[in-house]
Structure formats: C-alpha cells, structure tokens
C-alpha atoms as a PDB file:
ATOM      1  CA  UNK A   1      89.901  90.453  50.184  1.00  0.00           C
ATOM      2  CA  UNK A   2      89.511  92.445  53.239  1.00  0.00           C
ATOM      3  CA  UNK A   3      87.555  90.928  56.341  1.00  0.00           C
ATOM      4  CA  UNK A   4      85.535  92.879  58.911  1.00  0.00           C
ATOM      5  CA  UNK A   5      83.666  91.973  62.140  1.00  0.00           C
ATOM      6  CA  UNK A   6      80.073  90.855  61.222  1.00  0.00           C
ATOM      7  CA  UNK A   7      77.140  93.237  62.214  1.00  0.00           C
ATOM      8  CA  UNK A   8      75.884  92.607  66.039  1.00  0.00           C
ATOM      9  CA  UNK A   9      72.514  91.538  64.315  1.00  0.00           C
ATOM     10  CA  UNK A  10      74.442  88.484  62.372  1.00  0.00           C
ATOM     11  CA  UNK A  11      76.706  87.517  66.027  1.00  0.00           C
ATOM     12  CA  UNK A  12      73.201  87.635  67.609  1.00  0.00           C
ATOM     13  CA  UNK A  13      71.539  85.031  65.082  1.00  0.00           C
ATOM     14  CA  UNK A  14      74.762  82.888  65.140  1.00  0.00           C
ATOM     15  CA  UNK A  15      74.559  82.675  68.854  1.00  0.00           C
ATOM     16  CA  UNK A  16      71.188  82.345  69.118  1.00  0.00           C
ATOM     17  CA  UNK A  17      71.310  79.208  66.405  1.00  0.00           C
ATOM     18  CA  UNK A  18      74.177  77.865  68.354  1.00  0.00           C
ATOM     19  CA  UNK A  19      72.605  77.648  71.533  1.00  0.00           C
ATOM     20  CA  UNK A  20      69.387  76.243  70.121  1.00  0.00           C
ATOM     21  CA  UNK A  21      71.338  73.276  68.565  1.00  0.00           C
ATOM     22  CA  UNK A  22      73.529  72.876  72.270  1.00  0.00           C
ATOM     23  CA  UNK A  23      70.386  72.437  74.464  1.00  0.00           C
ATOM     24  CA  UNK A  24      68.748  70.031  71.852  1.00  0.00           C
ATOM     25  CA  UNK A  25      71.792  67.943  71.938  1.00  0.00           C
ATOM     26  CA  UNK A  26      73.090  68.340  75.371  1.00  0.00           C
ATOM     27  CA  UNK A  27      69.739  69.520  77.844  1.00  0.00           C
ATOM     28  CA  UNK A  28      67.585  67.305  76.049  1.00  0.00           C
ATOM     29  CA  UNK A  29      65.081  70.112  75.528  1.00  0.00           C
ATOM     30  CA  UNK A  30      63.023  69.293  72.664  1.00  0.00           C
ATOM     31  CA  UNK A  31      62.485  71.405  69.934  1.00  0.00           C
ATOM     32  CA  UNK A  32      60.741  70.536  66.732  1.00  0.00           C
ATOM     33  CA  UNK A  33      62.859  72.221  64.164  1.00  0.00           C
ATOM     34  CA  UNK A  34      66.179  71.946  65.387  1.00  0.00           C
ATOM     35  CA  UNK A  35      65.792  68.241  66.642  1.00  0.00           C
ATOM     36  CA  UNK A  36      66.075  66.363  63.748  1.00  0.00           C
ATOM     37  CA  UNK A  37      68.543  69.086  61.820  1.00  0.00           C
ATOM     38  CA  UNK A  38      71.363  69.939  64.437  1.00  0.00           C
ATOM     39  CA  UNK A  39      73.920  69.826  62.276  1.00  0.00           C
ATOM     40  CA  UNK A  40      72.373  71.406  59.138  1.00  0.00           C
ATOM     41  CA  UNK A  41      71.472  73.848  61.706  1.00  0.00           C
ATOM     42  CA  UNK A  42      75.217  74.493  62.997  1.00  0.00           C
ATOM     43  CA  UNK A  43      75.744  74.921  59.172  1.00  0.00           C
ATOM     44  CA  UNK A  44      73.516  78.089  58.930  1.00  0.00           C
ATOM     45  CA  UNK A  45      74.881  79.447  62.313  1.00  0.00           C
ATOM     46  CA  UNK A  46      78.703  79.403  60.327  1.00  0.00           C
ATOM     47  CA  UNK A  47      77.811  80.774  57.440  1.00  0.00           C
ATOM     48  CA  UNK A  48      75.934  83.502  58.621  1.00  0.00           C
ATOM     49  CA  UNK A  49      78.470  84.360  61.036  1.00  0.00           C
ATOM     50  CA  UNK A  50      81.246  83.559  57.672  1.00  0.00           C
ATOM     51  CA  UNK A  51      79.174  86.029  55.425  1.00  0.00           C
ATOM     52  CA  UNK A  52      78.691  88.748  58.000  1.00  0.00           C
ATOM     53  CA  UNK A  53      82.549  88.499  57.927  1.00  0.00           C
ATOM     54  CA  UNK A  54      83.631  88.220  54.014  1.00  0.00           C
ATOM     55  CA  UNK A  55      80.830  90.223  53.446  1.00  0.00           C
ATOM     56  CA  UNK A  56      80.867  93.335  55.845  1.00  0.00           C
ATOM     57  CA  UNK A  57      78.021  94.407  57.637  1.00  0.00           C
ATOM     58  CA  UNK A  58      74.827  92.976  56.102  1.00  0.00           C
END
C-alpha cells in the first residue's frame, strides 16, 4: 500500500473540524452541531484526513 499526502482541500476540512471541536470544548463558544458531538466530530476530522492519505488525492 503506498501512502500520499492528502489533497489541501481534505487538510483544510480536517483543520477546520478540528478547530470547531477545540473552541467548543476549550473557548466555550457555543455551537449547535458540534456541542453535543465533539468527539464523533474529531472522528470525521481523522478519517478524512486518514482517507485523503490511504486514498490519494480525493
């Protein structure tokens, strides 16, 4: 199996997801659909970021 670096458009959602789920938990900022699902969340963020690199550029 050969691994590449995920497209910028996958890093961009990961990150984005990511920093969504840090200022629920840690800025206190509240919003509606990340509030109660942080860690399923977190989930998504990893395996989009994990697909964009077993997968290549999708």
């Amino acid at each position: 199996m050969k691994l590449s670096s995920p497209s910028f458009g996958v890093f961009i959602i990961s990150v984005v997801l990511f920093c969504l789920v840090v200022a629920v938990k840690y800025v206190n900022i509240a919003i509606p659909v990340v509030s109660g699902n942080t860690f399923e969340i977190l989930m998504v963020a990893y395996v989009a970021m994990l697909a964009g690199v077993v997968f290549g550029n999708i």
